[in-house]
N, C-alpha and C. Protein backbone atom coordinates (compact mmCIF):
# COMPACT_ATOMS: atom_id res chain seq x y z
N UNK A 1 21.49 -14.93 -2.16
CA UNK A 1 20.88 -14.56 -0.90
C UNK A 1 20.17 -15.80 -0.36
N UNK A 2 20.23 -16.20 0.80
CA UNK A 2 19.88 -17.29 1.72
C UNK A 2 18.07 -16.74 1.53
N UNK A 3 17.91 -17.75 2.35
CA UNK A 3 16.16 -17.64 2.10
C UNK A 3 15.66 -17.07 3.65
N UNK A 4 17.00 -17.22 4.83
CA UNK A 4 16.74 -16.38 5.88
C UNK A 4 16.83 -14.62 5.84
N UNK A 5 17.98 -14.74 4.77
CA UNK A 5 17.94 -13.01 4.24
C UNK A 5 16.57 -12.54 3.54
N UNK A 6 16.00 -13.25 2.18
CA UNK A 6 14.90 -13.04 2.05
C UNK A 6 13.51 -12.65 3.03
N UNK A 7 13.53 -13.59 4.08
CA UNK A 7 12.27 -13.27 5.07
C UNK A 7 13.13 -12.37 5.20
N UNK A 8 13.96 -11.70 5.92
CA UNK A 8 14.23 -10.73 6.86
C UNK A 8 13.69 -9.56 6.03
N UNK A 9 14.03 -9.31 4.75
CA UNK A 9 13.63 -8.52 3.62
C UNK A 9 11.87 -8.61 3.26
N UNK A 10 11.17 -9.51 3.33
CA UNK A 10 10.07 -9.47 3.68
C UNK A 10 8.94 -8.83 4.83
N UNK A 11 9.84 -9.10 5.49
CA UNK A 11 9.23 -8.81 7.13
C UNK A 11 9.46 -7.64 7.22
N UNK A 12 10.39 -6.69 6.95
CA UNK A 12 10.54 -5.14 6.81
C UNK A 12 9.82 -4.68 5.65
N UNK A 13 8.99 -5.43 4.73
CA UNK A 13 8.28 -4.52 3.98
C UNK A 13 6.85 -4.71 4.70
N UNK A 14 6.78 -5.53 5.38
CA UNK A 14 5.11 -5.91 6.27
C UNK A 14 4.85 -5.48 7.42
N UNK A 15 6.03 -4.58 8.12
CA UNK A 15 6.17 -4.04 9.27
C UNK A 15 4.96 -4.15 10.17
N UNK A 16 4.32 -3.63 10.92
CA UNK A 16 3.51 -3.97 12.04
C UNK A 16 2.70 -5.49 12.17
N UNK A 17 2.13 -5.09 10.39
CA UNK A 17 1.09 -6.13 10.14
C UNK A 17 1.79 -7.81 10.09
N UNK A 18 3.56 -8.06 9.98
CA UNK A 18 4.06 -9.14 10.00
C UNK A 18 2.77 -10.08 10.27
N UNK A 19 2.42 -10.22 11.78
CA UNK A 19 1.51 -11.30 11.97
C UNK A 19 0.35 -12.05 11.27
N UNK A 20 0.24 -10.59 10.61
CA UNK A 20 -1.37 -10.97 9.59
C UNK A 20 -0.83 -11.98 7.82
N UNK A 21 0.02 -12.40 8.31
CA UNK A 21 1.18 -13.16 6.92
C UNK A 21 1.78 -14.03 7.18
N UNK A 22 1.68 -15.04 6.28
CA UNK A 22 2.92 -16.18 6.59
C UNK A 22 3.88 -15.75 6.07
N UNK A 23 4.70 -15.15 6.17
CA UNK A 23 6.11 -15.17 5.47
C UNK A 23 6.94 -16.56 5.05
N UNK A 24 6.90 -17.54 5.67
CA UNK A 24 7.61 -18.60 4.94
C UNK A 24 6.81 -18.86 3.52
N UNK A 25 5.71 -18.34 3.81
CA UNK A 25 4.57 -19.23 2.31
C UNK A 25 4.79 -18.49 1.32
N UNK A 26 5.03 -16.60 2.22
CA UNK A 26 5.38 -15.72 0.92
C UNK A 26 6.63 -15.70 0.01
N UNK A 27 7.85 -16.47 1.25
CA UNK A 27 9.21 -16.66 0.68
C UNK A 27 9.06 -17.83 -0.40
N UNK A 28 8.58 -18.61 -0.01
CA UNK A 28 8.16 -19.93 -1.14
C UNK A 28 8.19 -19.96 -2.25
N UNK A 29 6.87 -18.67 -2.50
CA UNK A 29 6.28 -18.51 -3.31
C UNK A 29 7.22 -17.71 -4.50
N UNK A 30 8.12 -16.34 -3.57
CA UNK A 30 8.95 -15.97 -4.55
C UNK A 30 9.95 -15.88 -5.10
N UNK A 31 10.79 -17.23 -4.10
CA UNK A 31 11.33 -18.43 -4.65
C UNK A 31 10.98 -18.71 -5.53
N UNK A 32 9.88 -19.62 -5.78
CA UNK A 32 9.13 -20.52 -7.01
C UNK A 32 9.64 -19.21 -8.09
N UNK A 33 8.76 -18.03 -7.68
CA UNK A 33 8.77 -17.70 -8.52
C UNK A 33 10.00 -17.04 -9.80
N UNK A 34 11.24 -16.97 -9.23
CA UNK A 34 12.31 -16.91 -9.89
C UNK A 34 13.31 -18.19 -9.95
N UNK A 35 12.47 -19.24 -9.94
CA UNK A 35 13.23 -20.94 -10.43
C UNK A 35 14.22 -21.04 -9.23
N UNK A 36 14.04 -20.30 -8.08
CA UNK A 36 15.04 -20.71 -6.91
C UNK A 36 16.39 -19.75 -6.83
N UNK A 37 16.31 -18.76 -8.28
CA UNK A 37 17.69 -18.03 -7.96
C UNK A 37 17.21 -16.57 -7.45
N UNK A 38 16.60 -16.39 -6.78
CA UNK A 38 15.95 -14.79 -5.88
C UNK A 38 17.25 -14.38 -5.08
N UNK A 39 17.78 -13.09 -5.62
CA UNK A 39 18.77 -12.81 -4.77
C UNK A 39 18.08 -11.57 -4.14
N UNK A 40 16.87 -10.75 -4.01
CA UNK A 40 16.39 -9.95 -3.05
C UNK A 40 14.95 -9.48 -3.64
N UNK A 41 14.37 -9.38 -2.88
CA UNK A 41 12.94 -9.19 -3.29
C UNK A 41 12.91 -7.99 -3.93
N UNK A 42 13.74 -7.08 -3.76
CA UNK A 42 13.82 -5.86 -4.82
C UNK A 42 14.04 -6.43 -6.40
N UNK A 43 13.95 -7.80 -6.64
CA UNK A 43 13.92 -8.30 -8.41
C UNK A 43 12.79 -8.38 -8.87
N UNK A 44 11.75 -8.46 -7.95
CA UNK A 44 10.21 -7.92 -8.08
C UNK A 44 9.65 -6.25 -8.63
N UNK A 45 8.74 -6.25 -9.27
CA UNK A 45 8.12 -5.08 -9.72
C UNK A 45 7.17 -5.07 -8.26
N UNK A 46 7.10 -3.98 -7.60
CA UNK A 46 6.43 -3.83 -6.71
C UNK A 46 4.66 -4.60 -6.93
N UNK A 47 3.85 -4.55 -7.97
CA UNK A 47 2.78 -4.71 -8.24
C UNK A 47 2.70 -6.60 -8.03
N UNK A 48 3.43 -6.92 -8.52
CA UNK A 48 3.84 -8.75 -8.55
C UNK A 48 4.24 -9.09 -7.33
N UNK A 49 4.89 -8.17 -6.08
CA UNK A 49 5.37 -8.20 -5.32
C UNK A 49 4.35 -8.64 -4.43
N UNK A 50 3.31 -7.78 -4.18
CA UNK A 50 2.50 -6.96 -3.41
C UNK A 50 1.62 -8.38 -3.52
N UNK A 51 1.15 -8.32 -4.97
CA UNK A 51 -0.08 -9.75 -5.17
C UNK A 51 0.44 -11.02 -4.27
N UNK A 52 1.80 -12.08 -4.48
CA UNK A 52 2.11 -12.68 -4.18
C UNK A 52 1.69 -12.25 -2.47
N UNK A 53 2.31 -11.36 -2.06
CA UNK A 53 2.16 -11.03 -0.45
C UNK A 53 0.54 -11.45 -0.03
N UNK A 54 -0.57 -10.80 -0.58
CA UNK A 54 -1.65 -10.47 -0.77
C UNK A 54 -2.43 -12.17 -0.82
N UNK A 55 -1.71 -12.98 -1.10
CA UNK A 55 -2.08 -14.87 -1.18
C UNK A 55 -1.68 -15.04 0.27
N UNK A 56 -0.95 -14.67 0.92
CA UNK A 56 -0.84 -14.94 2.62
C UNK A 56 -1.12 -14.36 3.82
N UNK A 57 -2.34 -13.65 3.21
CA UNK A 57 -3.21 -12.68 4.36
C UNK A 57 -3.36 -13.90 5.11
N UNK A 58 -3.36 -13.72 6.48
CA UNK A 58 -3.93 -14.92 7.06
C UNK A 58 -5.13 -14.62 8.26
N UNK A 59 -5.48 -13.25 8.18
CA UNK A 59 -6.20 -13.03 8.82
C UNK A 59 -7.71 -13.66 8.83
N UNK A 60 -8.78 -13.80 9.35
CA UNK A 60 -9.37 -14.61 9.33
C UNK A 60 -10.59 -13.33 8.76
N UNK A 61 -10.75 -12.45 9.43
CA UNK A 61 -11.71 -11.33 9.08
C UNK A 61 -12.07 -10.38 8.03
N UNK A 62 -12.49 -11.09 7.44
CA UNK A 62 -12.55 -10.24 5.59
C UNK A 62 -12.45 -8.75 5.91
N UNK A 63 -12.75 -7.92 6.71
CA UNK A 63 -12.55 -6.55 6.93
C UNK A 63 -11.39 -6.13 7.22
N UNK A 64 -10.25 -6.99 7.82
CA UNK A 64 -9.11 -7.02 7.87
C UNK A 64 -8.39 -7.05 6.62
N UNK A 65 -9.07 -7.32 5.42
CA UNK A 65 -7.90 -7.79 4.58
C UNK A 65 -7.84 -6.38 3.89
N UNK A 66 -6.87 -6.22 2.62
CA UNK A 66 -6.69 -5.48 1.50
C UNK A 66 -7.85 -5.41 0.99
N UNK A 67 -8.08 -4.20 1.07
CA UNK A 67 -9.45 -4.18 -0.09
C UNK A 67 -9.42 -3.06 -1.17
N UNK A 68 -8.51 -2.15 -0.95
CA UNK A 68 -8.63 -0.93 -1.73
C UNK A 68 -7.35 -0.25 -1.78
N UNK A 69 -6.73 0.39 -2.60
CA UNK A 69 -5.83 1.44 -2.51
C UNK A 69 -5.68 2.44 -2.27
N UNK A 70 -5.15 3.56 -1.86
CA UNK A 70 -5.25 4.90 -1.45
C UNK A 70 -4.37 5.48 -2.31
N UNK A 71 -5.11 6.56 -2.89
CA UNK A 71 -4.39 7.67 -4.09
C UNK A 71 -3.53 9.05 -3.41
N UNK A 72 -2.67 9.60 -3.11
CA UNK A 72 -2.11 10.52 -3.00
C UNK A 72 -1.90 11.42 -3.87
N UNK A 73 -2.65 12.53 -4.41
CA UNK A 73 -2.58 13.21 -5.71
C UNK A 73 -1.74 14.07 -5.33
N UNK A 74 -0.69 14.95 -5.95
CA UNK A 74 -0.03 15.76 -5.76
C UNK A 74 0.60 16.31 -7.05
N UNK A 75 -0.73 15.85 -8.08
CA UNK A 75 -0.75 16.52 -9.42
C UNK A 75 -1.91 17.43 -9.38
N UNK A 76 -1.82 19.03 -9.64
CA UNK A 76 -2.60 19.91 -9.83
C UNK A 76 -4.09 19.49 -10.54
N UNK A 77 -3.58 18.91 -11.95
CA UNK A 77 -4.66 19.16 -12.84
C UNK A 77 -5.59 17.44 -12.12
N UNK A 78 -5.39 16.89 -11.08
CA UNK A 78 -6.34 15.66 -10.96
C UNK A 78 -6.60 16.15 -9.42
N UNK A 79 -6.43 17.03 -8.79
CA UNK A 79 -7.26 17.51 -7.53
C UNK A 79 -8.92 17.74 -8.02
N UNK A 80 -9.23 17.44 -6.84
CA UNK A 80 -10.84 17.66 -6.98
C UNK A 80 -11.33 18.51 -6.51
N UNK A 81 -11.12 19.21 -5.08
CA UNK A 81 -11.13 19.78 -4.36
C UNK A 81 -10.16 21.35 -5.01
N UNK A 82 -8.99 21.40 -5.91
CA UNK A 82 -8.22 22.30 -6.13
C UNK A 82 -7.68 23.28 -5.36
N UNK A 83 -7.42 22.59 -3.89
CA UNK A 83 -6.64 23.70 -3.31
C UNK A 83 -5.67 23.27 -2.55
N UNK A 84 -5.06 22.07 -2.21
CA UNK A 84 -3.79 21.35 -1.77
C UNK A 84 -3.82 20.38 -2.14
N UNK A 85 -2.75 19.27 -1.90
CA UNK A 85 -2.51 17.96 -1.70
C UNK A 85 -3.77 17.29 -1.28
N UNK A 86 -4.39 15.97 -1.67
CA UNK A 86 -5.31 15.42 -1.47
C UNK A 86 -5.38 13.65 -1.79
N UNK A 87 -6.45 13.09 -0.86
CA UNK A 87 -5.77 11.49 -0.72
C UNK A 87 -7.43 11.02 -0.64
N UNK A 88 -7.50 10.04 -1.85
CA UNK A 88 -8.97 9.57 -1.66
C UNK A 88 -8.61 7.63 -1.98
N UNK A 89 -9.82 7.13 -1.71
CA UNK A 89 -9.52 5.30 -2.26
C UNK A 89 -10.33 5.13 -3.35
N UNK A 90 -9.19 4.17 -4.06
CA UNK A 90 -9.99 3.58 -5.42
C UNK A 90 -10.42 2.50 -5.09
N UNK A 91 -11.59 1.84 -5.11
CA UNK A 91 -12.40 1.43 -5.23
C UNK A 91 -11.89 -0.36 -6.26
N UNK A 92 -11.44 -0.93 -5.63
CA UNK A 92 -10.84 -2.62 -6.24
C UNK A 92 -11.96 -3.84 -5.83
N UNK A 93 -12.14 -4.48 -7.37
CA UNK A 93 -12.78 -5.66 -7.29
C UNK A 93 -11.64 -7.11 -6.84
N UNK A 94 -12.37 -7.81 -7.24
CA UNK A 94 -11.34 -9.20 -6.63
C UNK A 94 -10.24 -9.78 -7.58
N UNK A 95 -10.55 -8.91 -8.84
CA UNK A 95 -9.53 -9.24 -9.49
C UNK A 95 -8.74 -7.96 -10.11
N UNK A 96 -8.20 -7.81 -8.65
CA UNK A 96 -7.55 -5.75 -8.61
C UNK A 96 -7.71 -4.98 -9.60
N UNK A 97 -8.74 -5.37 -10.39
CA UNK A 97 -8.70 -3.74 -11.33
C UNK A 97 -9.70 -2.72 -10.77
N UNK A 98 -9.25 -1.86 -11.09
CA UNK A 98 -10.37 -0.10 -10.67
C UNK A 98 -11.26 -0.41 -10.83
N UNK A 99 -12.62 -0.17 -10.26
CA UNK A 99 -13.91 -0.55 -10.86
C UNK A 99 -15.19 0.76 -10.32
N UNK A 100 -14.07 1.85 -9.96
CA UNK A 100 -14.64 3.28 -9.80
C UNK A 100 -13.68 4.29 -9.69
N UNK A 101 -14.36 5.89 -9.58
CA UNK A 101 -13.39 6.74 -9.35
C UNK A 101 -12.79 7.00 -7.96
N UNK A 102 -11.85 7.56 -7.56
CA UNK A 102 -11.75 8.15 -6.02
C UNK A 102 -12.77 8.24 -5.16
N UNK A 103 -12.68 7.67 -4.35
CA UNK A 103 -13.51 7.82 -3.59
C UNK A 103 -13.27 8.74 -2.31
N UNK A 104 -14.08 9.31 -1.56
CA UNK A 104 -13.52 10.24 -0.48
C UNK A 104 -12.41 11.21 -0.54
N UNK A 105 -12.14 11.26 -1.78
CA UNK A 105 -10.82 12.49 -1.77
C UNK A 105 -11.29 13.66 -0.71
N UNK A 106 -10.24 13.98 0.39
CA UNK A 106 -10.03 14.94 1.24
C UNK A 106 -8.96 15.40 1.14
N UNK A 107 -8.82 16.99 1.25
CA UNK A 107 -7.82 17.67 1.09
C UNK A 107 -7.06 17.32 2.24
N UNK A 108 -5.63 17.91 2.66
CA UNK A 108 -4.88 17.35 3.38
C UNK A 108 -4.42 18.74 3.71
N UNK A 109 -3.93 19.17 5.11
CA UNK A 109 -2.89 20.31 5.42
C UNK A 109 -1.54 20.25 5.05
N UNK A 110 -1.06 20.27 3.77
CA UNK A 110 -0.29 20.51 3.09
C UNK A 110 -0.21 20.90 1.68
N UNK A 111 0.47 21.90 1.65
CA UNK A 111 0.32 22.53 0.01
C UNK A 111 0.93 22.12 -0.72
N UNK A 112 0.79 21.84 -1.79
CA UNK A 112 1.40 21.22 -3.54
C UNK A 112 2.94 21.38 -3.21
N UNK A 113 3.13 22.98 -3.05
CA UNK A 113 4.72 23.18 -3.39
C UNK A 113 5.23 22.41 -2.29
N UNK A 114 4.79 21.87 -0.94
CA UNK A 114 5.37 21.73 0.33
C UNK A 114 5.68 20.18 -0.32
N UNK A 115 4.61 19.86 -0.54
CA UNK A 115 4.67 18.10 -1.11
C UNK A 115 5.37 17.72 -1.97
N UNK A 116 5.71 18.89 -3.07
CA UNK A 116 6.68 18.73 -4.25
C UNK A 116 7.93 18.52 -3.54
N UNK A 117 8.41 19.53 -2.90
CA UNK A 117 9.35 19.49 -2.26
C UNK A 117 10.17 18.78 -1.01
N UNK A 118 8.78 17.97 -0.59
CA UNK A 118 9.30 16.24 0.24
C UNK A 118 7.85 15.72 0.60
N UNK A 119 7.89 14.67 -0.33
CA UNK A 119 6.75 13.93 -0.61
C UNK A 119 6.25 13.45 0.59
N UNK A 120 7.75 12.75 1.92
CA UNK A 120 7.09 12.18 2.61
C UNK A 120 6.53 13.04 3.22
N UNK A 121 6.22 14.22 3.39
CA UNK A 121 5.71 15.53 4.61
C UNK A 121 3.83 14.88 4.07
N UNK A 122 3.76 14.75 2.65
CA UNK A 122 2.57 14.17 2.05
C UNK A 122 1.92 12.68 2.64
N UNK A 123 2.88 12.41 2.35
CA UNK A 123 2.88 10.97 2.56
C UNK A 123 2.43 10.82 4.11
N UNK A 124 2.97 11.53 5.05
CA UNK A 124 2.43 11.39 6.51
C UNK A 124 1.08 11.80 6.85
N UNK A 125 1.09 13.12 6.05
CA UNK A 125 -0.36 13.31 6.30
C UNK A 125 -1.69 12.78 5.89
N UNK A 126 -1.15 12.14 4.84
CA UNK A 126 -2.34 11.44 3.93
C UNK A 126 -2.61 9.93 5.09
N UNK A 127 -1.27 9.27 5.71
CA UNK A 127 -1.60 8.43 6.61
C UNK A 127 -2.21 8.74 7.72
N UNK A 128 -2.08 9.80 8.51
CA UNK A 128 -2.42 10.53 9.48
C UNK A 128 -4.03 10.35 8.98
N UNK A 129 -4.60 10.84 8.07
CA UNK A 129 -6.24 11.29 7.52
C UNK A 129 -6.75 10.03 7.20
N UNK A 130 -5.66 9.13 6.68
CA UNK A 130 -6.36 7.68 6.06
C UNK A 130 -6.79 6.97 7.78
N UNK A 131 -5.51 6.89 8.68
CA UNK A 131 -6.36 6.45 10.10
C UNK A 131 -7.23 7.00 10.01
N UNK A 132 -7.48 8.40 10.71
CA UNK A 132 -8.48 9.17 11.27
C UNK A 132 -10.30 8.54 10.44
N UNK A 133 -9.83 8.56 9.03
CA UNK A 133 -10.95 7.65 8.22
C UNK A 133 -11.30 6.40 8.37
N UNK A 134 -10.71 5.59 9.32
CA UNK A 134 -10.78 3.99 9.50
C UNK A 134 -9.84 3.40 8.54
N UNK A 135 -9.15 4.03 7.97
CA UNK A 135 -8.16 2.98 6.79
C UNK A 135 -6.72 2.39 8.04
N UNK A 136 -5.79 1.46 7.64
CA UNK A 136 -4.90 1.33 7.97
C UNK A 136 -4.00 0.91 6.41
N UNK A 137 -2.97 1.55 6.54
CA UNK A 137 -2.08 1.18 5.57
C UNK A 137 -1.02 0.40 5.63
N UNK A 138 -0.87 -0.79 4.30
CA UNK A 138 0.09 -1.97 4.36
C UNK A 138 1.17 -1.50 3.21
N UNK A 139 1.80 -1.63 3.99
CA UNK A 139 3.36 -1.88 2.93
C UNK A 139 3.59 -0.24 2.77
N UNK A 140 4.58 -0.04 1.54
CA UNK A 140 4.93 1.25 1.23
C UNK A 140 4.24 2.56 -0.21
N UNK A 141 4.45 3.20 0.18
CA UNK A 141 3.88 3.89 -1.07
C UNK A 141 5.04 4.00 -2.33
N UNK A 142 4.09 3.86 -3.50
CA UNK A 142 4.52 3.00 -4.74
C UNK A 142 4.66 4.50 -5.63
N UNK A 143 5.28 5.30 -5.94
CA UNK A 143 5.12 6.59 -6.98
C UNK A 143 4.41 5.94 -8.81
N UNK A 144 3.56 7.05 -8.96
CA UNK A 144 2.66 6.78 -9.96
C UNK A 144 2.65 8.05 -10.80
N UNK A 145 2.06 8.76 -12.07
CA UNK A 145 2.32 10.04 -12.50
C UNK A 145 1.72 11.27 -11.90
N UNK A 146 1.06 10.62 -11.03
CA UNK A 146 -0.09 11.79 -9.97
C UNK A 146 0.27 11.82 -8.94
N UNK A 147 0.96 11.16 -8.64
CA UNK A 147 1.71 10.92 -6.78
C UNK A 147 2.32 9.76 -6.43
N UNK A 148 1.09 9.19 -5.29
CA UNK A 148 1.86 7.69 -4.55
C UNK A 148 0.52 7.03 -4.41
N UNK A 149 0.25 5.97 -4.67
CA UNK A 149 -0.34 5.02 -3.89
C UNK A 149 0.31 4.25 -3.15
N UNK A 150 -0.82 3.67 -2.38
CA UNK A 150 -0.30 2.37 -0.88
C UNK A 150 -1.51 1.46 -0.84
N UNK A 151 -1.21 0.24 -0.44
CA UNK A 151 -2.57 -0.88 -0.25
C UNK A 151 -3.40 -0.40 1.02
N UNK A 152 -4.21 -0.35 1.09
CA UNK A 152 -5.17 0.00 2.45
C UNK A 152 -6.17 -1.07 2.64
N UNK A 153 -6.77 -0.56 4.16
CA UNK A 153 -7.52 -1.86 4.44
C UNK A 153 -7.92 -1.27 5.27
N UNK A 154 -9.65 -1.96 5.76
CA UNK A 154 -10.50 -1.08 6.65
C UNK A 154 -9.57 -1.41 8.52
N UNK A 155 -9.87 -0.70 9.31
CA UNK A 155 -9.12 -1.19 10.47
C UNK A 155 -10.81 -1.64 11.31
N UNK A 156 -10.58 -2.30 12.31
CA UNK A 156 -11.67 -3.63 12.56
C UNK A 156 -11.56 -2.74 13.98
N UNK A 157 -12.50 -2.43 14.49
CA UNK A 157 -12.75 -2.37 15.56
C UNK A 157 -12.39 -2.99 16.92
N UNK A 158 -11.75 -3.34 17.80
CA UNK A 158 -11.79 -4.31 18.84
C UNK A 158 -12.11 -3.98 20.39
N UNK A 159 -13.02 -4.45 20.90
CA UNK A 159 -13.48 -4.35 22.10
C UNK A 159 -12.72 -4.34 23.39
């Protein structure tokens, strides 16, 4: 794969936010990182993926950047609330590990069985509630044994 196919494959996982990224610096990088033979960024583990991306924020506004993840539970026994689908943020230091529990878990208008049965119906609503909360979400949601996470980031106000 050419390294123009690569960005193109980049740039569809960064969708809106493209601008807030260098993509040539991110292609570079994951280049380097497979000795130059990268035939699609799908040879990445999403988590290695994401970090590398995460070195070419280029936004200037620390409130802009990644700061936290968003949990999508759609496992019974880790609801908090116990009565639907529910989406709270974990709480990340600077060197991405957890460094609390959920934070803000809010239930969501959708029920377990509805979510079992097409995640993304979950998946929209939890984005739908994460705006409405000030979050904006980057990239895609990642399946985990409790649901989905996604990278989030506060959205910045503008005048």
């Amino acid at each position: 794969m050419n390294r123009q196919d690569i960005a193109h494959q980049v740039s569809l996982t960064l969708g809106d936010h493209i601008e807030d990224f260098n993509v040539d610096g991110i292609v570079d990088d994951l280049i380097a990182a497979h000795d130059g033979n990268l035939t699609s960024i799908d040879d990445f583990d999403s988590q290695a993926y994401w970090a590398i991306v995460e070195t070419h924020d280029t936004t200037t506004d620390e409130a802009e950047k990644v700061t936290a993840t968003a949990w999508l539970t759609l496992d019974a026994g880790c609801l908090i609330h116990g009565e639907g689908v529910e989406v709270g943020i974990l709480d990340y230091d600077d060197t991405d590990q957890v460094t609390g529990e959920p934070l803000a878990p809010v239930s969501l208008p959708v029920s377990l069985a509805a979510a079992c049965e097409d995640h993304k119906v979950a998946q929209n609503a939890a984005e739908a509630r994460l705006s409405e909360l000030g979050w904006d979400t980057v990239g895609s949601w990642d399946a985990v044994d409790t649901g989905y996470t996604i990278k989030v980031r506060r959205v910045v106000a503008t005048n």
